[in-house]
PDB file of N, CA and C in Angstrom:
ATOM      1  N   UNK A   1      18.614 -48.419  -9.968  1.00  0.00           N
ATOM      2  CA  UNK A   1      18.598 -47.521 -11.107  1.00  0.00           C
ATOM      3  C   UNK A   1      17.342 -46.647 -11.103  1.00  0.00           C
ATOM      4  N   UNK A   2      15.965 -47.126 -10.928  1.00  0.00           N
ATOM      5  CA  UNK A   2      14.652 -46.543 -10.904  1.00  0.00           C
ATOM      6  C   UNK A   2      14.746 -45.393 -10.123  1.00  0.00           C
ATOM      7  N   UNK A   3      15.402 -45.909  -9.002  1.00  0.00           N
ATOM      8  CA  UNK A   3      15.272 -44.968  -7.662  1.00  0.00           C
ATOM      9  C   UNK A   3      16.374 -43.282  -7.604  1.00  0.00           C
ATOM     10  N   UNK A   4      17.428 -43.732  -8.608  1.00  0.00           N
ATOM     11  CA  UNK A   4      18.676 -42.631  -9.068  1.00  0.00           C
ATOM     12  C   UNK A   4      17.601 -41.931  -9.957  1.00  0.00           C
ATOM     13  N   UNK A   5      16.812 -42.291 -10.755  1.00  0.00           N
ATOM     14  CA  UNK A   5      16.316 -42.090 -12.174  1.00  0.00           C
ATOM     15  C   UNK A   5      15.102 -41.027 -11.264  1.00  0.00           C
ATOM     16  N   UNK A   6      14.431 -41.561 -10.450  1.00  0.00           N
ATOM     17  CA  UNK A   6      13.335 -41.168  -9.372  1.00  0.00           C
ATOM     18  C   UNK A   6      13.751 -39.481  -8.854  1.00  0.00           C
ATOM     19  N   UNK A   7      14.816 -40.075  -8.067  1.00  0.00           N
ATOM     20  CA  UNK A   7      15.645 -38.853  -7.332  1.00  0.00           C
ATOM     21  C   UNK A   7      16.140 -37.660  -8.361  1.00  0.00           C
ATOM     22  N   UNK A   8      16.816 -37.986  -9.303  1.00  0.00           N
ATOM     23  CA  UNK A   8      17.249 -37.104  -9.949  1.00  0.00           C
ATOM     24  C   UNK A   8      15.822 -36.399 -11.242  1.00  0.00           C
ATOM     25  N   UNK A   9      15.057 -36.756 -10.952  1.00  0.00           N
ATOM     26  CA  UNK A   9      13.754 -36.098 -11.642  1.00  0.00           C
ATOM     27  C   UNK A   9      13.122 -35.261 -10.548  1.00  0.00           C
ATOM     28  N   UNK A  10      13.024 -35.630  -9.357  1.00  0.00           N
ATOM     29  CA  UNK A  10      12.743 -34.575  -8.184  1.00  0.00           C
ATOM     30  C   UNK A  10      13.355 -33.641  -7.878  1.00  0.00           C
ATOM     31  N   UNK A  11      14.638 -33.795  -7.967  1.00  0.00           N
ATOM     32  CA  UNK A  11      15.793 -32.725  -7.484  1.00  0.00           C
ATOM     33  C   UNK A  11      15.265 -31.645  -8.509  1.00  0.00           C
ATOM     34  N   UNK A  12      15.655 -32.109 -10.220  1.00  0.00           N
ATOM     35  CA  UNK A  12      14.811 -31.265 -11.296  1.00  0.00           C
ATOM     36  C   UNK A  12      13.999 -30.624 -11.077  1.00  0.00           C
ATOM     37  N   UNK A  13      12.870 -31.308 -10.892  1.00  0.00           N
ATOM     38  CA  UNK A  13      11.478 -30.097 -10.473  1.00  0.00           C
ATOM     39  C   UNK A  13      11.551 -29.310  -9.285  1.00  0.00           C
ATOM     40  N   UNK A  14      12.102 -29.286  -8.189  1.00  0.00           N
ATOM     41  CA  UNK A  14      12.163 -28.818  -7.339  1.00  0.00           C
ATOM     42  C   UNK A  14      13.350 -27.510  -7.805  1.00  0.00           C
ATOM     43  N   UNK A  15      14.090 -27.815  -8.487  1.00  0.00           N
ATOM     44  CA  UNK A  15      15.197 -27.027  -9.000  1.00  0.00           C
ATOM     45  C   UNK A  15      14.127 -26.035  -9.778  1.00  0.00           C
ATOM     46  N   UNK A  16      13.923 -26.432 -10.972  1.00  0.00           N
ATOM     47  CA  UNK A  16      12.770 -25.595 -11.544  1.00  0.00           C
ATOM     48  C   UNK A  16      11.929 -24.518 -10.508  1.00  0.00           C
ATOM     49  N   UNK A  17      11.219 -25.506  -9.900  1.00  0.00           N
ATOM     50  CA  UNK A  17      10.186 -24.595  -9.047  1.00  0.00           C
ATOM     51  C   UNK A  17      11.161 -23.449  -8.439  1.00  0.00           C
ATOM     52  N   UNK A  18      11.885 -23.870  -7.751  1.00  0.00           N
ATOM     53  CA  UNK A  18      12.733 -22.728  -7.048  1.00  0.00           C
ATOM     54  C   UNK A  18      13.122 -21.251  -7.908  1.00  0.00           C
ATOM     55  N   UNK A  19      13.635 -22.003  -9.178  1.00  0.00           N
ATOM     56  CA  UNK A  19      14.248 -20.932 -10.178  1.00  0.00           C
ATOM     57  C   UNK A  19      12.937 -19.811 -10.149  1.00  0.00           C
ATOM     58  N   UNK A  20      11.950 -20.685 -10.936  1.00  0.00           N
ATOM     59  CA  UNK A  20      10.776 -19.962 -11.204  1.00  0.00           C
ATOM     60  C   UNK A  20      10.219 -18.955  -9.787  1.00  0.00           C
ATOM     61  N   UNK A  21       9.986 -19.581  -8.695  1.00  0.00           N
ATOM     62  CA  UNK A  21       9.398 -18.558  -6.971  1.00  0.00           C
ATOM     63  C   UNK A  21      11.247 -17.598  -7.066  1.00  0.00           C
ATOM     64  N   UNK A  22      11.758 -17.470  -7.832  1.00  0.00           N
ATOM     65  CA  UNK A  22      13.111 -16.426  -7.396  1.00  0.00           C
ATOM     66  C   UNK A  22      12.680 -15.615  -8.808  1.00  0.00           C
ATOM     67  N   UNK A  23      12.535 -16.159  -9.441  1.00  0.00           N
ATOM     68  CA  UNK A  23      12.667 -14.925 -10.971  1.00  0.00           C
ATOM     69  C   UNK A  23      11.165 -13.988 -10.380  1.00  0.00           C
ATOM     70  N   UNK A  24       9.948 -14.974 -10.004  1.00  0.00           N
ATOM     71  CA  UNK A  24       8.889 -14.331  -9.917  1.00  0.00           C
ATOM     72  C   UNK A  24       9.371 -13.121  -8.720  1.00  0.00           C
ATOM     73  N   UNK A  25      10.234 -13.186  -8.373  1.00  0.00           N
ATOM     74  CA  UNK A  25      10.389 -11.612  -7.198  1.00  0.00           C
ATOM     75  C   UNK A  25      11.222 -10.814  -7.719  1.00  0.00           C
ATOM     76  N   UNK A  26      11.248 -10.701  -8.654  1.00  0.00           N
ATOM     77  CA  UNK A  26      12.814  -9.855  -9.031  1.00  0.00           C
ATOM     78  C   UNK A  26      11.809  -8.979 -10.113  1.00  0.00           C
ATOM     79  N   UNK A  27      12.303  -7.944  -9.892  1.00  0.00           N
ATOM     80  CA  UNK A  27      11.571  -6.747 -10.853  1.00  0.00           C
ATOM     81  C   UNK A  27      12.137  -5.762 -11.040  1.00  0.00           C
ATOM     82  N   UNK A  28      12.225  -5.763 -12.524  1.00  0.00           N
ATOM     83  CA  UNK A  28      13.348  -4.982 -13.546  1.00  0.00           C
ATOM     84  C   UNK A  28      13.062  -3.712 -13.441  1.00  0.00           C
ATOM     85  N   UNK A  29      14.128  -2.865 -13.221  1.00  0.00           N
ATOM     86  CA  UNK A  29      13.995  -1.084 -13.733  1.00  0.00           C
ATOM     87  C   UNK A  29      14.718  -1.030 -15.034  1.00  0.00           C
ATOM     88  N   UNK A  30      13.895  -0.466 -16.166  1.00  0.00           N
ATOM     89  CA  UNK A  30      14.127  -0.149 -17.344  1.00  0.00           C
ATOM     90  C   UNK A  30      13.766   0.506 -18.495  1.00  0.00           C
ATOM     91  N   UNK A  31      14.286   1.119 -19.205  1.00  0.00           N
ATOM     92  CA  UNK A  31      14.317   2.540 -20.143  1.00  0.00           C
ATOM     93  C   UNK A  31      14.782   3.316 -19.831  1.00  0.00           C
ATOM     94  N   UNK A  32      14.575   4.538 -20.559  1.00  0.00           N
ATOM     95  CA  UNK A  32      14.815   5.188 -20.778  1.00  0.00           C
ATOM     96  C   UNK A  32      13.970   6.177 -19.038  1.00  0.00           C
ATOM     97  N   UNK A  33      14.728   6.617 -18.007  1.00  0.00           N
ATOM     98  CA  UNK A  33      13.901   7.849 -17.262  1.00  0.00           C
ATOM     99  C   UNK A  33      14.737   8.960 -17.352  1.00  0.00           C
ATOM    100  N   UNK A  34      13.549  10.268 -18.078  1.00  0.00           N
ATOM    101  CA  UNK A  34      14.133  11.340 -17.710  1.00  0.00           C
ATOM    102  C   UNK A  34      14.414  12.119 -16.603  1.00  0.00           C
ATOM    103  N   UNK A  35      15.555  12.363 -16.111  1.00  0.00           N
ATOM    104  CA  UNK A  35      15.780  13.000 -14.546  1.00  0.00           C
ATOM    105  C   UNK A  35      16.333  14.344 -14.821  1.00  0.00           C
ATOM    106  N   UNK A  36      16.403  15.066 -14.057  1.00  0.00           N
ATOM    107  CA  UNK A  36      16.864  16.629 -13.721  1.00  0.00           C
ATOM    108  C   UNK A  36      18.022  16.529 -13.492  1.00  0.00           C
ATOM    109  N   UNK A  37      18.778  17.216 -14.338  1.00  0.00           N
ATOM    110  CA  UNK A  37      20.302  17.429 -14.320  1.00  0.00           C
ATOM    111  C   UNK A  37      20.747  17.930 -13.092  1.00  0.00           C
ATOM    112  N   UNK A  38      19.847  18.789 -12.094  1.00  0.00           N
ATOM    113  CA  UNK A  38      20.266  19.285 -10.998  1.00  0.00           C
ATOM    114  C   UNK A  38      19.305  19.222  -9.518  1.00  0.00           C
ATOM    115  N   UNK A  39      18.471  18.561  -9.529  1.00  0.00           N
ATOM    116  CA  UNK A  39      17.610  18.185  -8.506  1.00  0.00           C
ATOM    117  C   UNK A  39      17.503  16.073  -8.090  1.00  0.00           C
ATOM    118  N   UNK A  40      17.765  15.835  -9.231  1.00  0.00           N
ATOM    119  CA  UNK A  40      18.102  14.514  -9.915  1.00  0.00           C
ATOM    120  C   UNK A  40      16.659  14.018  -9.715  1.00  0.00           C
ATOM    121  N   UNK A  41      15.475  14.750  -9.667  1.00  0.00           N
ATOM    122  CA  UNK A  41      13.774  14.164  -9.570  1.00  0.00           C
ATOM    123  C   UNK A  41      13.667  13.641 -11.073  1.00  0.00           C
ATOM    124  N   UNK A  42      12.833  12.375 -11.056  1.00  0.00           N
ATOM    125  CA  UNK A  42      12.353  11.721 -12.359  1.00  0.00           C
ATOM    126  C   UNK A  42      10.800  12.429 -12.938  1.00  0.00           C
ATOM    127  N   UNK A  43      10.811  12.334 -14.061  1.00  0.00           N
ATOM    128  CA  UNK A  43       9.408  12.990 -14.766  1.00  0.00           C
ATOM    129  C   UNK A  43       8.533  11.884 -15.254  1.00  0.00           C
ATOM    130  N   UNK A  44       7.489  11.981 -14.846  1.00  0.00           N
ATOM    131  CA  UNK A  44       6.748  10.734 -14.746  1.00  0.00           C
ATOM    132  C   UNK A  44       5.675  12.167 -15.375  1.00  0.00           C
ATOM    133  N   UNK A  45       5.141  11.643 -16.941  1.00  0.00           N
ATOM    134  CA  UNK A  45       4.275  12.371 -17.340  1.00  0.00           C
ATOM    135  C   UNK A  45       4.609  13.562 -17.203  1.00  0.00           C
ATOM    136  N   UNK A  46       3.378  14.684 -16.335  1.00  0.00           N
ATOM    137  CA  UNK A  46       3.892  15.864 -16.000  1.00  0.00           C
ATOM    138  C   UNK A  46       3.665  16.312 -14.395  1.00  0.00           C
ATOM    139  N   UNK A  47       4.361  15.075 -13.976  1.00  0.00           N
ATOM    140  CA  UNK A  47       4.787  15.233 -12.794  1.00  0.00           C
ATOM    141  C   UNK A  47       6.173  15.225 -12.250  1.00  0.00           C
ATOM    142  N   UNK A  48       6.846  15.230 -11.180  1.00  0.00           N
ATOM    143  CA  UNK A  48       8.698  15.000 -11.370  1.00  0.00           C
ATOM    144  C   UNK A  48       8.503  14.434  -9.713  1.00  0.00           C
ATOM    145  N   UNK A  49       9.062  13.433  -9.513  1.00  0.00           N
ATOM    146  CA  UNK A  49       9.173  12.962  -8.114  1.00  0.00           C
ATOM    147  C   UNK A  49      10.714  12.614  -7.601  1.00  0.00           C
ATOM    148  N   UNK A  50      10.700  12.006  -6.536  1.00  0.00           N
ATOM    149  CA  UNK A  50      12.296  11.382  -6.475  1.00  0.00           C
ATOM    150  C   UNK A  50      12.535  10.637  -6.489  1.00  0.00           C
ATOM    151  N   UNK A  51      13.886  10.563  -6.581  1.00  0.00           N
ATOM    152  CA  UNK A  51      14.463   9.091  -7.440  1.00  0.00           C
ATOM    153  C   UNK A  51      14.284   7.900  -6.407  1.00  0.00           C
ATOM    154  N   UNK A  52      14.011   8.236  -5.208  1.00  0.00           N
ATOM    155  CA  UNK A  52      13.654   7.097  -3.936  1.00  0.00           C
ATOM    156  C   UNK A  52      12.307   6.510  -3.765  1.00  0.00           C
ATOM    157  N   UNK A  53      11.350   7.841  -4.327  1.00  0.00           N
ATOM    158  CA  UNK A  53       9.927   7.230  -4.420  1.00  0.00           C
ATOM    159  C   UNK A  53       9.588   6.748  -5.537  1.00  0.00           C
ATOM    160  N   UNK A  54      10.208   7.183  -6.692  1.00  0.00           N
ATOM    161  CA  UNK A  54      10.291   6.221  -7.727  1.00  0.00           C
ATOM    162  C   UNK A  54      10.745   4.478  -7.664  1.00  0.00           C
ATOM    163  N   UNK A  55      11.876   4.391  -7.287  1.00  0.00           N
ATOM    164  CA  UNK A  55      12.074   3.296  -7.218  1.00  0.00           C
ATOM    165  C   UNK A  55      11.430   2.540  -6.602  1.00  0.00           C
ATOM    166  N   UNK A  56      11.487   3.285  -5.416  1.00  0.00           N
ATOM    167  CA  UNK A  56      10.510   2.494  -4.023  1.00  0.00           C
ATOM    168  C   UNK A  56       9.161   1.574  -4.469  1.00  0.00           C
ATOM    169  N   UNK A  57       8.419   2.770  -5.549  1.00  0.00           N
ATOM    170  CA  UNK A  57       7.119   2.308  -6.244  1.00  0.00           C
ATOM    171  C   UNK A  57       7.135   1.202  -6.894  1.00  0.00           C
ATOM    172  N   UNK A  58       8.724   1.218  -8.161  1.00  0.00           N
ATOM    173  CA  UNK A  58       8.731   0.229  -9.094  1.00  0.00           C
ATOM    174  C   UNK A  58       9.906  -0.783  -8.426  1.00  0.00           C
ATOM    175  N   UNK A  59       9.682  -1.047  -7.398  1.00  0.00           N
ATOM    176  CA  UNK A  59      10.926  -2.301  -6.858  1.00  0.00           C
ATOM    177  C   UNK A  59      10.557  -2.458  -5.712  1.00  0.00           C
ATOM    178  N   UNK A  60      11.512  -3.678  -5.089  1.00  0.00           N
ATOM    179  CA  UNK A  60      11.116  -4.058  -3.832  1.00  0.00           C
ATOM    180  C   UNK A  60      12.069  -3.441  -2.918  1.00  0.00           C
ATOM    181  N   UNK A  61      12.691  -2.506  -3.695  1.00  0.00           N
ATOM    182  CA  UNK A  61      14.067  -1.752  -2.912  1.00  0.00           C
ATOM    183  C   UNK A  61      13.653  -0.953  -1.975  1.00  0.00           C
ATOM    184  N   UNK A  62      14.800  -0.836  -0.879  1.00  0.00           N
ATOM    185  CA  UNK A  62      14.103   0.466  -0.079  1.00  0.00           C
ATOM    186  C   UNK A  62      15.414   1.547   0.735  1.00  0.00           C
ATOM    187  N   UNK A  63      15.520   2.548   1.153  1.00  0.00           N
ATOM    188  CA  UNK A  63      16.592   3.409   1.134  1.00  0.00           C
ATOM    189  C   UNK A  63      17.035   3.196   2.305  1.00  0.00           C
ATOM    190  N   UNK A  64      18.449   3.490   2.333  1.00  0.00           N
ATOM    191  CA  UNK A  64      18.756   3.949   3.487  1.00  0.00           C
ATOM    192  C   UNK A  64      20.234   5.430   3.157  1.00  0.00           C
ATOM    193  N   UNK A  65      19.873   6.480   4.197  1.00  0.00           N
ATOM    194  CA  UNK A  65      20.580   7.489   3.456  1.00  0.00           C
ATOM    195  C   UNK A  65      21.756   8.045   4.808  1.00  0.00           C
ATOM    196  N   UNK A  66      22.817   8.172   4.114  1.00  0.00           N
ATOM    197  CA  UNK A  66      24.117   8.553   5.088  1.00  0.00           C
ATOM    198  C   UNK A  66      24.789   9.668   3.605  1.00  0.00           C
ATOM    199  N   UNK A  67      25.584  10.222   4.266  1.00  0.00           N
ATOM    200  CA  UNK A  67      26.587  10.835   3.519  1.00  0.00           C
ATOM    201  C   UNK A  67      27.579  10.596   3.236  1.00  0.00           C
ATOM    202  N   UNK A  68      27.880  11.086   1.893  1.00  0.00           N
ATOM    203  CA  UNK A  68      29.408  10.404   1.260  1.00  0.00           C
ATOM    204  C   UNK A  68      30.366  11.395   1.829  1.00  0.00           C
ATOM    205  N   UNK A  69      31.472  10.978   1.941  1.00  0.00           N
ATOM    206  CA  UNK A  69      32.835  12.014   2.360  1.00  0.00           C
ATOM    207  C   UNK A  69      32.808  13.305   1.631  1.00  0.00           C
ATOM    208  N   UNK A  70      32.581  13.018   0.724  1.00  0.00           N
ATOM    209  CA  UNK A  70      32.691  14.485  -0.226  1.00  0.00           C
ATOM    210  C   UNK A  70      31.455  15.832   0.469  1.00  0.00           C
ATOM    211  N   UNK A  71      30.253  14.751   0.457  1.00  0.00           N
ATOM    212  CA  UNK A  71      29.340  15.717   0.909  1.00  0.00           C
ATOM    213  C   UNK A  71      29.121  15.985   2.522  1.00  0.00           C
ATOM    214  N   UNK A  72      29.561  15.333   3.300  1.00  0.00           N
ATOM    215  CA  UNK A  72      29.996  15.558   4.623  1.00  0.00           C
ATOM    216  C   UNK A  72      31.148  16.933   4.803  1.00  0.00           C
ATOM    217  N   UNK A  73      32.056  17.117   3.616  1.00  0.00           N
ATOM    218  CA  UNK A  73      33.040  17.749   3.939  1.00  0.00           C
ATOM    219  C   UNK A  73      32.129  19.077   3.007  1.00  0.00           C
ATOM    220  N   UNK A  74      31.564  19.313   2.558  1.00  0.00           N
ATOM    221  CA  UNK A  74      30.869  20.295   1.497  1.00  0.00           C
ATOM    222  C   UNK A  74      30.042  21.140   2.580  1.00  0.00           C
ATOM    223  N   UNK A  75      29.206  20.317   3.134  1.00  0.00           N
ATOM    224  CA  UNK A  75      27.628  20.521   4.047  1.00  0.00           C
ATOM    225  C   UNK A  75      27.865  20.722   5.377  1.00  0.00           C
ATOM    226  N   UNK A  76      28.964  20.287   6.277  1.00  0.00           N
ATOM    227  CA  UNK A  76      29.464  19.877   7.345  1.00  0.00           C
ATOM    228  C   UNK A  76      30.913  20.321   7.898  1.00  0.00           C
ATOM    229  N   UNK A  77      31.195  20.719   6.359  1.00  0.00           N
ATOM    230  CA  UNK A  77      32.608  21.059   6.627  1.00  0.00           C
ATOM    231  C   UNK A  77      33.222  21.734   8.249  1.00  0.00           C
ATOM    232  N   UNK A  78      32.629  23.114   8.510  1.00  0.00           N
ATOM    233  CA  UNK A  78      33.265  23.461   9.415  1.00  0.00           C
ATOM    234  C   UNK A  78      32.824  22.917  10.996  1.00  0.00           C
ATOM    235  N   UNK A  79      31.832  22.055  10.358  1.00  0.00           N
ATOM    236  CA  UNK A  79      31.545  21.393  11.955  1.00  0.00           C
ATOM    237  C   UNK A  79      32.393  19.967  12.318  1.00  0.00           C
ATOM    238  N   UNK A  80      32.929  19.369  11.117  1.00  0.00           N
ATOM    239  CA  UNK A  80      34.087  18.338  11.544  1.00  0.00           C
ATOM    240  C   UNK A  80      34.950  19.049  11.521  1.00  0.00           C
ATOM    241  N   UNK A  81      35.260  20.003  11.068  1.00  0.00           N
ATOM    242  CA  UNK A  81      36.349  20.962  11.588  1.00  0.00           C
ATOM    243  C   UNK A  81      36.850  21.621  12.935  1.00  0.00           C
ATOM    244  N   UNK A  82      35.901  21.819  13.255  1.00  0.00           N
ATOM    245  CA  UNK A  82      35.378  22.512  14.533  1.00  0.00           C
ATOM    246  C   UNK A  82      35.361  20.843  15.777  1.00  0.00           C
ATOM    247  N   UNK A  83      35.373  19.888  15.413  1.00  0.00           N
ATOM    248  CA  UNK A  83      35.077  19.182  16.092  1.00  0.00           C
ATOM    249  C   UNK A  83      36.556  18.561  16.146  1.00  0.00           C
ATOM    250  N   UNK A  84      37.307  18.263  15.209  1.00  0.00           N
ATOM    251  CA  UNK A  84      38.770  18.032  15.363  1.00  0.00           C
ATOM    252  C   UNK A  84      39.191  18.902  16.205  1.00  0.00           C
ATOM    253  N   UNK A  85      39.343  20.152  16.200  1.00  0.00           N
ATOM    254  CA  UNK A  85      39.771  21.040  17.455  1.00  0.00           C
ATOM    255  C   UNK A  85      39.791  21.061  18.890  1.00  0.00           C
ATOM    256  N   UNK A  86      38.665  20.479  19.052  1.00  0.00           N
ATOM    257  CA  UNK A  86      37.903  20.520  20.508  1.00  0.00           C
ATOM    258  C   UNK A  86      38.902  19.471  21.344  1.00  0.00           C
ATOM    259  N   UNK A  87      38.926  18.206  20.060  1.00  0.00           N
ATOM    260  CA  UNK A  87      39.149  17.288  20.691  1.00  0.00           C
ATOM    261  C   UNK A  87      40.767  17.068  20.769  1.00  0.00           C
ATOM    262  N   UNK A  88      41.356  17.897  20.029  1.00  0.00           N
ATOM    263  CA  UNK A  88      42.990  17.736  20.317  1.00  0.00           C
ATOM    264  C   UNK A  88      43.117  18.034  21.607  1.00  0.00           C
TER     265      UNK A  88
END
């Protein structure tokens, strides 16, 4: 019985500790940021940066950047266009 009673008070703290070394890395983005309706840069005081170096600053996040279909076909358009052709 001592030894169940033993074990299951270790598992506990060790459970604890763990919770606690995982919450301590996790870091919240929150409020209110004002961004640019058309550049999408954040205003930090009276400065405006981007939304990647922003985050970057306040998180442990970090980017990685590709294009969405929409904007591939917007930006790129006539060169996947041009490239379907070649290859028929």
């Amino acid at each position: 019985m001592f030894i169940e009673v033993a074990f299951t008070f270790i598992l506990c703290i060790f459970v604890i500790f763990w919770t606690w070394r995982l919450l301590k890395q996790i870091k919240y983005l929150e409020g209110i940021l004002p961004i640019c309706s058309f550049c999408k840069k954040i205003r930090l005081k009276n400065d405006w940066t981007t939304i990647e170096e922003y985050v970057s600053k306040h998180s442990e996040a970090e980017f990685s950047h590709g294009l969405c279909p929409e904007c591939a076909e917007k930006y790129y358009g006539d060169v996947l266009h041009k490239n379907k052709h070649k290859s028929v």
